[in-house]
C-alpha atoms as a PDB file:
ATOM      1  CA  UNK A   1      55.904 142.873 122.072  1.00  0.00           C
ATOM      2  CA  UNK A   2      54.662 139.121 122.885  1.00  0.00           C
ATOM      3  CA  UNK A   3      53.709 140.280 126.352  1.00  0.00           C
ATOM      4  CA  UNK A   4      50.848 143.049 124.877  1.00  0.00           C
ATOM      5  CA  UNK A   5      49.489 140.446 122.918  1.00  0.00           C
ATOM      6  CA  UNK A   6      45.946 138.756 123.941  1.00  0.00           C
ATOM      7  CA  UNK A   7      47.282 135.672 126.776  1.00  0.00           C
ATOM      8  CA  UNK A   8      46.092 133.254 124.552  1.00  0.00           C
ATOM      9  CA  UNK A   9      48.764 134.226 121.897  1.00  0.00           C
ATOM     10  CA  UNK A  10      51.650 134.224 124.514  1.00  0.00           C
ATOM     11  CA  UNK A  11      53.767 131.285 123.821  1.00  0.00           C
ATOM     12  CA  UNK A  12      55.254 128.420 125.936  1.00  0.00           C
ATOM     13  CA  UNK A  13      58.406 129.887 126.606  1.00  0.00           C
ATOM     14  CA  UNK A  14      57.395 133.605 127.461  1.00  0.00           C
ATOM     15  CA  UNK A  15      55.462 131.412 130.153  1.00  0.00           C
ATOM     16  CA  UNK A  16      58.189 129.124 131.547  1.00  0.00           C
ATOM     17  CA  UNK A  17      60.708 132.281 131.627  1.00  0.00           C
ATOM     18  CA  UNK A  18      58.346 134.230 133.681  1.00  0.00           C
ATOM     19  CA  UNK A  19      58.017 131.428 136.084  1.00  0.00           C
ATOM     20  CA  UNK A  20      61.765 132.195 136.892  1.00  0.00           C
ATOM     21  CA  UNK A  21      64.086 129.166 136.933  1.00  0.00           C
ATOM     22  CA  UNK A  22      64.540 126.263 139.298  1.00  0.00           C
ATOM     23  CA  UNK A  23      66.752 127.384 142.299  1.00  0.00           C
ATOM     24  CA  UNK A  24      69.119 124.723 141.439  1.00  0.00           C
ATOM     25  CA  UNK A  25      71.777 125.645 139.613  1.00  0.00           C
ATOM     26  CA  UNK A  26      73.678 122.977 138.004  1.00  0.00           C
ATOM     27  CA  UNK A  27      77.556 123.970 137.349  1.00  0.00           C
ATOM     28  CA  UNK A  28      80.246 122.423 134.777  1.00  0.00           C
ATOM     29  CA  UNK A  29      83.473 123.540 134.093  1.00  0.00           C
ATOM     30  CA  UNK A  30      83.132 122.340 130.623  1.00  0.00           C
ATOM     31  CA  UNK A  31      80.376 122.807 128.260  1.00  0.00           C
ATOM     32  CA  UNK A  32      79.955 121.915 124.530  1.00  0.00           C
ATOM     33  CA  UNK A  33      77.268 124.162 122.462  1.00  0.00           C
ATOM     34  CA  UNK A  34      76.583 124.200 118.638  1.00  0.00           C
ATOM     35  CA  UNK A  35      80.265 123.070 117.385  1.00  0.00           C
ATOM     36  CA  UNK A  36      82.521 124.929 119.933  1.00  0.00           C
ATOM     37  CA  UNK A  37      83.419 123.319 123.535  1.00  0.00           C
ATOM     38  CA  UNK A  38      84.382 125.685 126.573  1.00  0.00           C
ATOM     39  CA  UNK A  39      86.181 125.087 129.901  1.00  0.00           C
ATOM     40  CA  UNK A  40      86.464 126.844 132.665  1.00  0.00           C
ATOM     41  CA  UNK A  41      89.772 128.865 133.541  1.00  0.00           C
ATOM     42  CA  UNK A  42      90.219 126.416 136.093  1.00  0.00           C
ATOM     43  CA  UNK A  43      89.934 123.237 134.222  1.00  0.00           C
ATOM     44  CA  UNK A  44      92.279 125.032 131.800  1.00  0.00           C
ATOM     45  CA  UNK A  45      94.696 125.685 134.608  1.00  0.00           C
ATOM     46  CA  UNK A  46      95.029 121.509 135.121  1.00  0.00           C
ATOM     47  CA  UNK A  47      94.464 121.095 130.756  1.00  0.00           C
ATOM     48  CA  UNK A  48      97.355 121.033 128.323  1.00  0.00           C
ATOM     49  CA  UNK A  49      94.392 122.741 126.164  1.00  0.00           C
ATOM     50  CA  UNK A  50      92.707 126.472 126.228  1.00  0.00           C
ATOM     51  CA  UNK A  51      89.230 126.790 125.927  1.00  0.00           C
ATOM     52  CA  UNK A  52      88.609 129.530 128.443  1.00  0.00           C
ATOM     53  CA  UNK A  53      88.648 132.325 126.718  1.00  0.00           C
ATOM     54  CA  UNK A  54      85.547 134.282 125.298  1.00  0.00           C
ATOM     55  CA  UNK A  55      84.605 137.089 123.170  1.00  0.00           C
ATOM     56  CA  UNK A  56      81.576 138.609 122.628  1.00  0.00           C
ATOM     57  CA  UNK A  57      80.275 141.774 120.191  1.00  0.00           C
ATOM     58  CA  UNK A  58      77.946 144.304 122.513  1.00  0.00           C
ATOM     59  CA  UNK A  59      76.315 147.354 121.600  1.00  0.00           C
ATOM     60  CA  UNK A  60      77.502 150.197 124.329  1.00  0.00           C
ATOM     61  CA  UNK A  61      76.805 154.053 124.585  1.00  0.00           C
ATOM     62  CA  UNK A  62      80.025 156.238 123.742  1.00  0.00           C
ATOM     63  CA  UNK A  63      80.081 159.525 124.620  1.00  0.00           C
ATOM     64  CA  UNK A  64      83.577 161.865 123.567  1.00  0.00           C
ATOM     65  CA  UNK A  65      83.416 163.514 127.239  1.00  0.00           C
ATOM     66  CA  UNK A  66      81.185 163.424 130.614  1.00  0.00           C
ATOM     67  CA  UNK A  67      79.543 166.568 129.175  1.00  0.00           C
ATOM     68  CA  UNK A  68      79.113 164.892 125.675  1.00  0.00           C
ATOM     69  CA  UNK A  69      75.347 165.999 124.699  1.00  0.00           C
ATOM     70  CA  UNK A  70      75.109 163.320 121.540  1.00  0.00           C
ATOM     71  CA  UNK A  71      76.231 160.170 122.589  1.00  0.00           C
ATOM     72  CA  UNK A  72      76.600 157.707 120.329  1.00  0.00           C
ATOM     73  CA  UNK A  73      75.485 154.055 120.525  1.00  0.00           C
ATOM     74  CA  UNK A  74      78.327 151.242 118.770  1.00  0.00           C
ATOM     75  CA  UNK A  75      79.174 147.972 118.477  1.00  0.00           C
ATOM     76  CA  UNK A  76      82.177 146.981 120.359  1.00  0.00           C
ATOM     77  CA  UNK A  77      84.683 144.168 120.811  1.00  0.00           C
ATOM     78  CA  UNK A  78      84.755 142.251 124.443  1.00  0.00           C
ATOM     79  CA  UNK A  79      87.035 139.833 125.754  1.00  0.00           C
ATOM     80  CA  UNK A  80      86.947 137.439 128.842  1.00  0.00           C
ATOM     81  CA  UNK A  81      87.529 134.556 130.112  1.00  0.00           C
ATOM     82  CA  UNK A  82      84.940 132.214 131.547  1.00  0.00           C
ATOM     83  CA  UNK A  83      84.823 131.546 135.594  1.00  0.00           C
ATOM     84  CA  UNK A  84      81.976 129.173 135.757  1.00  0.00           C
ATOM     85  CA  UNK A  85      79.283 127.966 133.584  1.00  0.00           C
ATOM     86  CA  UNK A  86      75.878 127.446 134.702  1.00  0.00           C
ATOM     87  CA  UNK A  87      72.499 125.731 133.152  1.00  0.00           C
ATOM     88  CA  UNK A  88      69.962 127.402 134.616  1.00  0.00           C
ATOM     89  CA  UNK A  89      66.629 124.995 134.579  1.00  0.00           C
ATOM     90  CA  UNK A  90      63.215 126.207 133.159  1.00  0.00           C
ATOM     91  CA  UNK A  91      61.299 122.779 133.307  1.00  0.00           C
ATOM     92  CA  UNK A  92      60.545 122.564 129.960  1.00  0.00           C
ATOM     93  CA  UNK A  93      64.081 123.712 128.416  1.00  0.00           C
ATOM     94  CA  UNK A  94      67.359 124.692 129.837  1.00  0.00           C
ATOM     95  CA  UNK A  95      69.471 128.267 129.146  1.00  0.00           C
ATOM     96  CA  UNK A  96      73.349 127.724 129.770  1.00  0.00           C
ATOM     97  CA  UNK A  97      75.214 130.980 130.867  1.00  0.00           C
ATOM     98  CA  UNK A  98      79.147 131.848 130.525  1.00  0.00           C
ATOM     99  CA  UNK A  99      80.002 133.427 134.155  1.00  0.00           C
ATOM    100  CA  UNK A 100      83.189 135.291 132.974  1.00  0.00           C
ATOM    101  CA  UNK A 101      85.825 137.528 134.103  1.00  0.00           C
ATOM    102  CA  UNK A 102      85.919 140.628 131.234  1.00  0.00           C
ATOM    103  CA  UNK A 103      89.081 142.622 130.198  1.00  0.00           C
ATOM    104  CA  UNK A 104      88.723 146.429 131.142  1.00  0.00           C
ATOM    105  CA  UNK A 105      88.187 148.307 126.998  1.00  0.00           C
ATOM    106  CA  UNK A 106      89.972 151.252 128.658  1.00  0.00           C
ATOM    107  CA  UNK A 107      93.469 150.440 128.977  1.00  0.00           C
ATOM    108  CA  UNK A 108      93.459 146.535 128.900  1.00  0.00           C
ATOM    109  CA  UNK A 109      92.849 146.487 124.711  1.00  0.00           C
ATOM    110  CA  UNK A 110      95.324 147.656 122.017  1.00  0.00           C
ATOM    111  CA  UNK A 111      95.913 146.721 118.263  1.00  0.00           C
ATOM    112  CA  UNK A 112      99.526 146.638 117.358  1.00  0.00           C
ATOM    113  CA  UNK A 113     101.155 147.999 114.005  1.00  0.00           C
ATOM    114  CA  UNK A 114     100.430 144.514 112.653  1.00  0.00           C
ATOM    115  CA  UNK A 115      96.618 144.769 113.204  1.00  0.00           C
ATOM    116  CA  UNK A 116      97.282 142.179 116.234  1.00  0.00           C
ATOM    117  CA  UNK A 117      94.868 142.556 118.709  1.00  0.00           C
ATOM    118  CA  UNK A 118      96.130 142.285 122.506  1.00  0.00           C
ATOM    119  CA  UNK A 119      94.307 142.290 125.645  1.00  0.00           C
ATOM    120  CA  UNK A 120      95.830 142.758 129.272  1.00  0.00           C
ATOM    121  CA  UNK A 121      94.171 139.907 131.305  1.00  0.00           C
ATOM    122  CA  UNK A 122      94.679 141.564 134.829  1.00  0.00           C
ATOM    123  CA  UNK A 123      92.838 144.614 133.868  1.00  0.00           C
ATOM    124  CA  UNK A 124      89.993 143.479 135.442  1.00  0.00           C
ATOM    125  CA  UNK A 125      86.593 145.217 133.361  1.00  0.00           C
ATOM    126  CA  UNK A 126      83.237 146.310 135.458  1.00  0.00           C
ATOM    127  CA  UNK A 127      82.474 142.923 137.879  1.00  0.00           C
ATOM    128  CA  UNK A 128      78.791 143.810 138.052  1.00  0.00           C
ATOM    129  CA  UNK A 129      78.479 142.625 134.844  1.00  0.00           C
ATOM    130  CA  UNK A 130      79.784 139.267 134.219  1.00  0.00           C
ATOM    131  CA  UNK A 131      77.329 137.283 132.555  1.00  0.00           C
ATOM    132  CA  UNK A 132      76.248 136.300 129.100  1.00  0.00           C
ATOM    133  CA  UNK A 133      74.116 133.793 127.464  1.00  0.00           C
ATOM    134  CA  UNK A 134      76.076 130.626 126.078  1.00  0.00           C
ATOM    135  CA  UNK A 135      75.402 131.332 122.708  1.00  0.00           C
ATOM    136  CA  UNK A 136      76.538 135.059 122.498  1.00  0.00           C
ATOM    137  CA  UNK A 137      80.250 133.663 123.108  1.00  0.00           C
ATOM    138  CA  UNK A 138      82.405 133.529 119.817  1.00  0.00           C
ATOM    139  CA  UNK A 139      85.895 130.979 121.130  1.00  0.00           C
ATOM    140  CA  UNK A 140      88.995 133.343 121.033  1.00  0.00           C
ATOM    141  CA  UNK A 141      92.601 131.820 122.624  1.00  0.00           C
ATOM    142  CA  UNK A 142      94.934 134.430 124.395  1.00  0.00           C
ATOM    143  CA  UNK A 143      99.074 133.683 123.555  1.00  0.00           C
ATOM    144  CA  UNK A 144     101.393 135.462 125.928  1.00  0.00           C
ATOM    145  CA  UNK A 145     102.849 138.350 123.494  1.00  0.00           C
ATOM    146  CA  UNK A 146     106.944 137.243 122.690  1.00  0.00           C
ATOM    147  CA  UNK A 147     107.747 140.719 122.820  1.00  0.00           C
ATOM    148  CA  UNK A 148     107.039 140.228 126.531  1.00  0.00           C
ATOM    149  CA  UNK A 149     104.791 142.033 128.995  1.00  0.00           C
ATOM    150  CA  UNK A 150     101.922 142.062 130.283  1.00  0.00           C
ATOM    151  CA  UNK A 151      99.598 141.523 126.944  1.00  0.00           C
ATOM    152  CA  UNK A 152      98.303 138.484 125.126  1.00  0.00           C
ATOM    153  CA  UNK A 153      97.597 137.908 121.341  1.00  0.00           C
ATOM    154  CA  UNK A 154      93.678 137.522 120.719  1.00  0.00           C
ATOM    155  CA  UNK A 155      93.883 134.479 118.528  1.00  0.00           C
ATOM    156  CA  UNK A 156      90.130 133.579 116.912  1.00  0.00           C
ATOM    157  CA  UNK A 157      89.521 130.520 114.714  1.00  0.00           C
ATOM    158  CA  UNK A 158      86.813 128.611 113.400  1.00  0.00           C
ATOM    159  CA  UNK A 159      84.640 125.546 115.182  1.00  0.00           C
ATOM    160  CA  UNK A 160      85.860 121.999 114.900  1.00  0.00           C
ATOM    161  CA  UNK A 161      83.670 119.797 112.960  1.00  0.00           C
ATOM    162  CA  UNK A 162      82.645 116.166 115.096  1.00  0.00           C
ATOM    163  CA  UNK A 163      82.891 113.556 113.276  1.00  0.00           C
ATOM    164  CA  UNK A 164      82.054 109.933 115.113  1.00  0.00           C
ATOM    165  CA  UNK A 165      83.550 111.607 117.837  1.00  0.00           C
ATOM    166  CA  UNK A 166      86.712 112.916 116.306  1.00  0.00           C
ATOM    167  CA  UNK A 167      87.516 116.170 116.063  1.00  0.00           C
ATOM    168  CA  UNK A 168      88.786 118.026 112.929  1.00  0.00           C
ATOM    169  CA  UNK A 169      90.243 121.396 112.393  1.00  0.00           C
ATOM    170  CA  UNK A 170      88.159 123.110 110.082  1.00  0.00           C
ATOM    171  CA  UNK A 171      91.817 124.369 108.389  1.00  0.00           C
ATOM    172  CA  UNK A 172      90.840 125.766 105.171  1.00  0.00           C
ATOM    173  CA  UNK A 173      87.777 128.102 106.951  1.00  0.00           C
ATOM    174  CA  UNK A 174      90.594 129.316 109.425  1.00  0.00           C
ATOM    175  CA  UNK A 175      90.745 133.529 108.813  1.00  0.00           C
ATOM    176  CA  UNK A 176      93.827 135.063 109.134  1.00  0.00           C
ATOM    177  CA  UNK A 177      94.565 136.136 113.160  1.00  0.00           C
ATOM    178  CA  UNK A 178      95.982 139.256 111.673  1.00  0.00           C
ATOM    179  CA  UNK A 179      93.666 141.989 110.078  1.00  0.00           C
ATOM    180  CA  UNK A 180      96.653 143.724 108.907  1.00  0.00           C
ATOM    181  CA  UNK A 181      98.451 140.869 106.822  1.00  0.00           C
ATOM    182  CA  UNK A 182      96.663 139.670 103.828  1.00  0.00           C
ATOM    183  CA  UNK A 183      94.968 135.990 103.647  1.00  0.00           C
ATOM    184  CA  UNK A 184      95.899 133.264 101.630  1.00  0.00           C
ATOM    185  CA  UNK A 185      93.150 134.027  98.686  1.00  0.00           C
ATOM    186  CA  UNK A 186      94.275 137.881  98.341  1.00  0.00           C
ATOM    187  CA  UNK A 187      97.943 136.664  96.943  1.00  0.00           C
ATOM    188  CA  UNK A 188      97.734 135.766  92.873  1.00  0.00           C
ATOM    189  CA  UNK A 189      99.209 132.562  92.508  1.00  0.00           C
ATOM    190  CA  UNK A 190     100.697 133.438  88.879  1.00  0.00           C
ATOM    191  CA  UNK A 191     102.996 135.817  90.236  1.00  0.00           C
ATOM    192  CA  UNK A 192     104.846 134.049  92.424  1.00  0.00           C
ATOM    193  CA  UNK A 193     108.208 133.904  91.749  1.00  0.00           C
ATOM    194  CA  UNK A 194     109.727 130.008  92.407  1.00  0.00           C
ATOM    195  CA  UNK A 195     113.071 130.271  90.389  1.00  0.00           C
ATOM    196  CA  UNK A 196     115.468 132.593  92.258  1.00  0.00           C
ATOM    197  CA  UNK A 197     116.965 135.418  89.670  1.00  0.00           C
ATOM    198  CA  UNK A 198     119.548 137.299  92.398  1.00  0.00           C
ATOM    199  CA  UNK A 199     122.004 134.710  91.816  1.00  0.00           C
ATOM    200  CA  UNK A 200     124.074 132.843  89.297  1.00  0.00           C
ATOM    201  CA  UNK A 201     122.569 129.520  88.784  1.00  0.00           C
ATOM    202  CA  UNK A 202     124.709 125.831  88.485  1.00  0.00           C
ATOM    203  CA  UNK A 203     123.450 123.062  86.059  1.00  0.00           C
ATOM    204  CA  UNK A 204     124.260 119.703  87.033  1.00  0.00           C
ATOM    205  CA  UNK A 205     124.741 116.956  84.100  1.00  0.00           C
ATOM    206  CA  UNK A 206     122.814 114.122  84.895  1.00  0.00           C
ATOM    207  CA  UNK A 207     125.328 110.860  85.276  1.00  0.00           C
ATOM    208  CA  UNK A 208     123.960 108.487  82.763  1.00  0.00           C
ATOM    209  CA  UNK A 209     126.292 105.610  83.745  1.00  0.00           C
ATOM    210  CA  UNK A 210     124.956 102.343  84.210  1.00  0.00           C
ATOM    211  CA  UNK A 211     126.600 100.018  86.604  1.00  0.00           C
ATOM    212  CA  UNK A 212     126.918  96.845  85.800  1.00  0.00           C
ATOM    213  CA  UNK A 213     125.081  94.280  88.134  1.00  0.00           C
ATOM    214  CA  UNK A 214     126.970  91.242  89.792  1.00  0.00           C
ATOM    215  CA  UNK A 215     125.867  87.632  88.851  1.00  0.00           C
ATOM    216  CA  UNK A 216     125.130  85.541  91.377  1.00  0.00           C
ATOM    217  CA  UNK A 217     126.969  82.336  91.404  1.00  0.00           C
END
């Protein structure tokens, strides 16, 4: 580790992070890093626009029971949305953090028969843990489920690109918000069908009559 190395080989910014941050904390309920932009929930609230929600890929222990002797560490799947965002202040550089309000994994996540996933946003997860660094967040949007209920569909998509200041759907990079239903590439073009063969077909003569055109007096 950098710390057990000679102090001459410790760099800058093991130094400024063990000074601890400035103790004020500038807050922003919006917040634009690499090509994504967040909001807060409650800028959302006021916005014809969502860019609350959050999801971010942890490794956790897993254990098959409270006696389980061999518990397993695993990647899993988190979703949130954020509360507050803060910058916290080093001198030299600055660390924004997502201050976010976490589904509960137990209860308040499900994939449908469709590969859908859905999340129940008042299934509040542990509130002890809350935080995460700015750039661990991947931008996921929650749509209330039409079957009704109390779950959302997890929608994820790709960053915008800025452009001059415009902002462009990066469309063709968009994966499919389904893991179940195949995307656009897996279909073979050649065997699409685009003449309809269940029914009897009517040919229409073209009319090659010319009318005659008026002259003008």
């Amino acid at each position: 580790m950098e710390l057990a190395q000679p102090e001459n080989t410790i760099s800058q910014q093991i130094r400024w992070l063990a000074h601890e941050p400035k103790r004020e904390v500038l807050s922003y309920s919006g917040y634009g890093i690499g090509r994504y932009y967040y909001n807060t929930s409650d800028h959302d609230s006021r916005s014809t626009t969502q860019n609350s929600g959050v999801m971010v890929e942890a490794e956790s222990l897993h254990m098959s029971t409270a006696k389980d002797k061999n518990p397993i560490y695993a990647n899993m799947l988190y979703y949130g949305v954020i509360e507050d965002i803060w910058e916290l202040n080093y001198t030299q550089f600055k660390i924004p953090v997502f201050w976010c309000k976490w589904v509960d994994n137990k209860g308040g996540v499900k994939v449908d028969e469709n590969g859908f996933t859905l999340v129940d946003l008042n299934k509040e997860g542990d509130p002890n843990d809350q935080f995460i660094f700015a750039s661990q967040a991947k931008q996921v949007f929650y749509v209330n489920d039409p079957n009704g209920g109390r779950w959302s569909v997890v929608l994820t998509t790709k960053p915008k690109f800025y452009d001059r200041g415009d902002v462009c759907d990066n469309i063709e990079e968009t994966p499919s918000f389904s893991r179940g239903l195949p995307e656009s590439d897996d279909i073979d073009n050649e065997d699409v069908a685009y003449v309809r063969e269940d029914c009897e077909g009517i040919y229409v003569k073209e009319d090659t009559t010319s009318k005659k055109k008026r002259k003008r007096t």
